[in-house]
C-alpha atoms as a PDB file:
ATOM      1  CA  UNK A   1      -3.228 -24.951   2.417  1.00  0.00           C
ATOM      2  CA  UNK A   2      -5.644 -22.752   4.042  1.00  0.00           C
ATOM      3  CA  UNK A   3      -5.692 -18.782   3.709  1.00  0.00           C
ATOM      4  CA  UNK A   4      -5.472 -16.758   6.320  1.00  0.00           C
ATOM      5  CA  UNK A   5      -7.326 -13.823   7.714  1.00  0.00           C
ATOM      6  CA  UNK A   6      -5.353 -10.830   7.958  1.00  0.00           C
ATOM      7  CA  UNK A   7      -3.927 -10.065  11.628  1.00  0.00           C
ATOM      8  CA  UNK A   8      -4.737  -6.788  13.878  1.00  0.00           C
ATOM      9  CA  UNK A   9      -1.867  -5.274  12.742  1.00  0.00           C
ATOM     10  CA  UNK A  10      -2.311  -5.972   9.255  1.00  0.00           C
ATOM     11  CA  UNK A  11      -5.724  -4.267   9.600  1.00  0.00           C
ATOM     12  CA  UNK A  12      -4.768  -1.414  11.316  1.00  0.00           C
ATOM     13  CA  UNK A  13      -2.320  -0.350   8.143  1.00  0.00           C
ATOM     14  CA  UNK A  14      -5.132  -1.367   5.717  1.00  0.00           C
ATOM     15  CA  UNK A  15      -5.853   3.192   5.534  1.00  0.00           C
ATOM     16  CA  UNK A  16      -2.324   4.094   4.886  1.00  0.00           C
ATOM     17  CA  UNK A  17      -1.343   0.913   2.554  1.00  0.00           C
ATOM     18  CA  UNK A  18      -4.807   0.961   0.522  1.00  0.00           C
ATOM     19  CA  UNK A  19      -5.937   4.700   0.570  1.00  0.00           C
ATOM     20  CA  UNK A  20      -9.126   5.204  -1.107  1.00  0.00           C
ATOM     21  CA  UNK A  21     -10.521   1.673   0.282  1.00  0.00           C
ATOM     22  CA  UNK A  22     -12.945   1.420   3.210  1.00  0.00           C
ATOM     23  CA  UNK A  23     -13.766  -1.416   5.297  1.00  0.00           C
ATOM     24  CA  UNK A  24     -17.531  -2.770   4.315  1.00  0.00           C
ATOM     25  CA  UNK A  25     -20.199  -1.754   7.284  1.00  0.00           C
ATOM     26  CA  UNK A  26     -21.369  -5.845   8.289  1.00  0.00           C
ATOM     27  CA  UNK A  27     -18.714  -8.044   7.214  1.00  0.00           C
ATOM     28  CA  UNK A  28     -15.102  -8.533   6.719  1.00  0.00           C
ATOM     29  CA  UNK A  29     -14.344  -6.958   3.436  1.00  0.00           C
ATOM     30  CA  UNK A  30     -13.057  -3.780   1.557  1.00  0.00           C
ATOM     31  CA  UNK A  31     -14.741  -1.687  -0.826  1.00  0.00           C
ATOM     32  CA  UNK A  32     -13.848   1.059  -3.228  1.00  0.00           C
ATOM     33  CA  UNK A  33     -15.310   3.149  -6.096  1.00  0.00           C
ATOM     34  CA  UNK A  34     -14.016   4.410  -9.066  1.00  0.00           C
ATOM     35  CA  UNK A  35     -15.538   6.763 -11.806  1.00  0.00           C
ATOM     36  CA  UNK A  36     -14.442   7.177 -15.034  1.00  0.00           C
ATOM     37  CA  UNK A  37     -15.486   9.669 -18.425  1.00  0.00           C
ATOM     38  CA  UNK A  38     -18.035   7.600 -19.638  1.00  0.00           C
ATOM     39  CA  UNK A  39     -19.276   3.631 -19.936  1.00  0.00           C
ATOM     40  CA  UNK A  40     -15.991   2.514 -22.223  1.00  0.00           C
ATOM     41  CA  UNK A  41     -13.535   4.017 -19.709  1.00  0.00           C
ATOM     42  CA  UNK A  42     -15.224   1.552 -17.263  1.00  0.00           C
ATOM     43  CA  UNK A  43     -15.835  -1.027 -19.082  1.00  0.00           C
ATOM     44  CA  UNK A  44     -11.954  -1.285 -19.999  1.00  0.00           C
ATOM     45  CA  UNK A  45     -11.115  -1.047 -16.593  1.00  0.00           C
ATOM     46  CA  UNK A  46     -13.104  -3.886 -15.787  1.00  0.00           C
ATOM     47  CA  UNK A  47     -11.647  -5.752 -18.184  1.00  0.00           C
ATOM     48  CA  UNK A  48      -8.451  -4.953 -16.939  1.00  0.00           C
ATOM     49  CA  UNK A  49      -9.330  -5.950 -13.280  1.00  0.00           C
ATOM     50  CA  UNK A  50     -10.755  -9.331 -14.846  1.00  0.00           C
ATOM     51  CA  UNK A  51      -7.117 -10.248 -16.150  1.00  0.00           C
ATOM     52  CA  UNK A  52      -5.433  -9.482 -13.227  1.00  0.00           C
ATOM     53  CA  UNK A  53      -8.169 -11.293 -11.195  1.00  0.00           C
ATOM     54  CA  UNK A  54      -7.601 -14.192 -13.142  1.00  0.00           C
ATOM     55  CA  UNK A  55      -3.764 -14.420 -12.925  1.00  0.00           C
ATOM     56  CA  UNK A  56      -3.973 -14.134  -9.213  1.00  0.00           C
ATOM     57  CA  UNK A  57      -6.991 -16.760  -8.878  1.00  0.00           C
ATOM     58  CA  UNK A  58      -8.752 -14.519  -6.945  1.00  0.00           C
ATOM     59  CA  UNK A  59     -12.041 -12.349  -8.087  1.00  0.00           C
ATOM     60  CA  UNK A  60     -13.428  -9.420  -7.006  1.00  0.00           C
ATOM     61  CA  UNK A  61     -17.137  -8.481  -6.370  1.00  0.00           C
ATOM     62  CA  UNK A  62     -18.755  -5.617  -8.471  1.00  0.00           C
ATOM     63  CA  UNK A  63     -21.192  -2.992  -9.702  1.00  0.00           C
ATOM     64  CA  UNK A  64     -20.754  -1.041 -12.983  1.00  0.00           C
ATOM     65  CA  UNK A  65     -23.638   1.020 -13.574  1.00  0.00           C
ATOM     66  CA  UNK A  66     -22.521   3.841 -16.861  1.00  0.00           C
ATOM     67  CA  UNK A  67     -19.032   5.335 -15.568  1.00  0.00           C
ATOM     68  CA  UNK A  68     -18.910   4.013 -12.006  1.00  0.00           C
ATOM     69  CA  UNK A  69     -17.562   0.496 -10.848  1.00  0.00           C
ATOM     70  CA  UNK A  70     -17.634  -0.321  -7.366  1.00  0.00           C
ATOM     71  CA  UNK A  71     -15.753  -3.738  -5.846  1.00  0.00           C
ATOM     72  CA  UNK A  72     -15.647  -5.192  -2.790  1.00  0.00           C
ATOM     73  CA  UNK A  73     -12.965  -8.110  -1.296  1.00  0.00           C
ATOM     74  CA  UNK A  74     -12.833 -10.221   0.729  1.00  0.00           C
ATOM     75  CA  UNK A  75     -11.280 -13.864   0.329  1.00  0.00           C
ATOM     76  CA  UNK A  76     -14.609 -16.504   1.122  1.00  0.00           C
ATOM     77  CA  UNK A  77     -11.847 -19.488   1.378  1.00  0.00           C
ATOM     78  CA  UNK A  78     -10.121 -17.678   4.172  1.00  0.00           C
ATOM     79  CA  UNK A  79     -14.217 -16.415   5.749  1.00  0.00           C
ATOM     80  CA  UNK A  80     -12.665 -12.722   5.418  1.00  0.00           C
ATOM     81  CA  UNK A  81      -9.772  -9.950   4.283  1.00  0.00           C
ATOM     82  CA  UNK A  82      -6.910 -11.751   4.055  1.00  0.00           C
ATOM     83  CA  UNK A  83      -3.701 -10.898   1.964  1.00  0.00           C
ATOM     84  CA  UNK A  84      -4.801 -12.079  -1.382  1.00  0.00           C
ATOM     85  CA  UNK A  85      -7.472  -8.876  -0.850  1.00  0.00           C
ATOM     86  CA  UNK A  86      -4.391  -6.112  -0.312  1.00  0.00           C
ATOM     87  CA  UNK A  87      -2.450  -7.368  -3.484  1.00  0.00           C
ATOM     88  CA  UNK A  88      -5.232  -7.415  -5.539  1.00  0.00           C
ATOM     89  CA  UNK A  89      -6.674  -4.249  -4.420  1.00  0.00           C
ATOM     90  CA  UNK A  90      -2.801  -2.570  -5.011  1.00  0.00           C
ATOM     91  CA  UNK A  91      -3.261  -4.202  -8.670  1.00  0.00           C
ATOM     92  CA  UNK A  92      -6.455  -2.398  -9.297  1.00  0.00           C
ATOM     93  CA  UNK A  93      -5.158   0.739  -7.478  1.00  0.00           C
ATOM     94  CA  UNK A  94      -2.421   0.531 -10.153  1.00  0.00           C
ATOM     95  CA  UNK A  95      -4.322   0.415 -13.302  1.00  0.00           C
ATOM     96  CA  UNK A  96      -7.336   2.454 -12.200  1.00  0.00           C
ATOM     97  CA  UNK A  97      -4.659   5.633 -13.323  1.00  0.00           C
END
């Protein structure tokens, strides 16, 4: 079954559902930063991300360098954001805190 791309109006929400995520400058993804205290506090939110990642098939791309961890989504089966992105970026979002 194919994935799809996220409609118009699906995009147009994207600020108010997923606040804190920006659409990438270039190509059809989202991207958000986090910092943290120090290197462990990322680290163990990585690892967190990496579980949910893995129960929903679907991995992110990232960056860690010392306390910061930037990803960016998009789905490459689908060529683009599609709703695989928004639940996975809502599970990050919820254990980023």
């Amino acid at each position: 079954m194919a994935i799809a791309k996220l409609t118009d109006a699906e995009r147009a929400s994207l600020g108010k559902l997923l606040p804190g995520w920006a659409l990438v400058a270039g190509r059809d993804a989202i991207q958000r930063s986090f910092k943290f205290g120090d290197f462990n506090a990322a680290f163990g939110f990585m690892s967190r991300v990496a579980l949910l990642a893995e129960r929903q098939d679907h991995h992110p791309e990232w960056f860690n360098v010392w306390n910061r961890v930037d990803i960016t989504l998009s789905t490459h089966d689908a060529g683009g954001l599609s709703s695989r992105d928004i639940a996975l970026a809502e599970a990050i979002d919820a254990v980023a805190i």
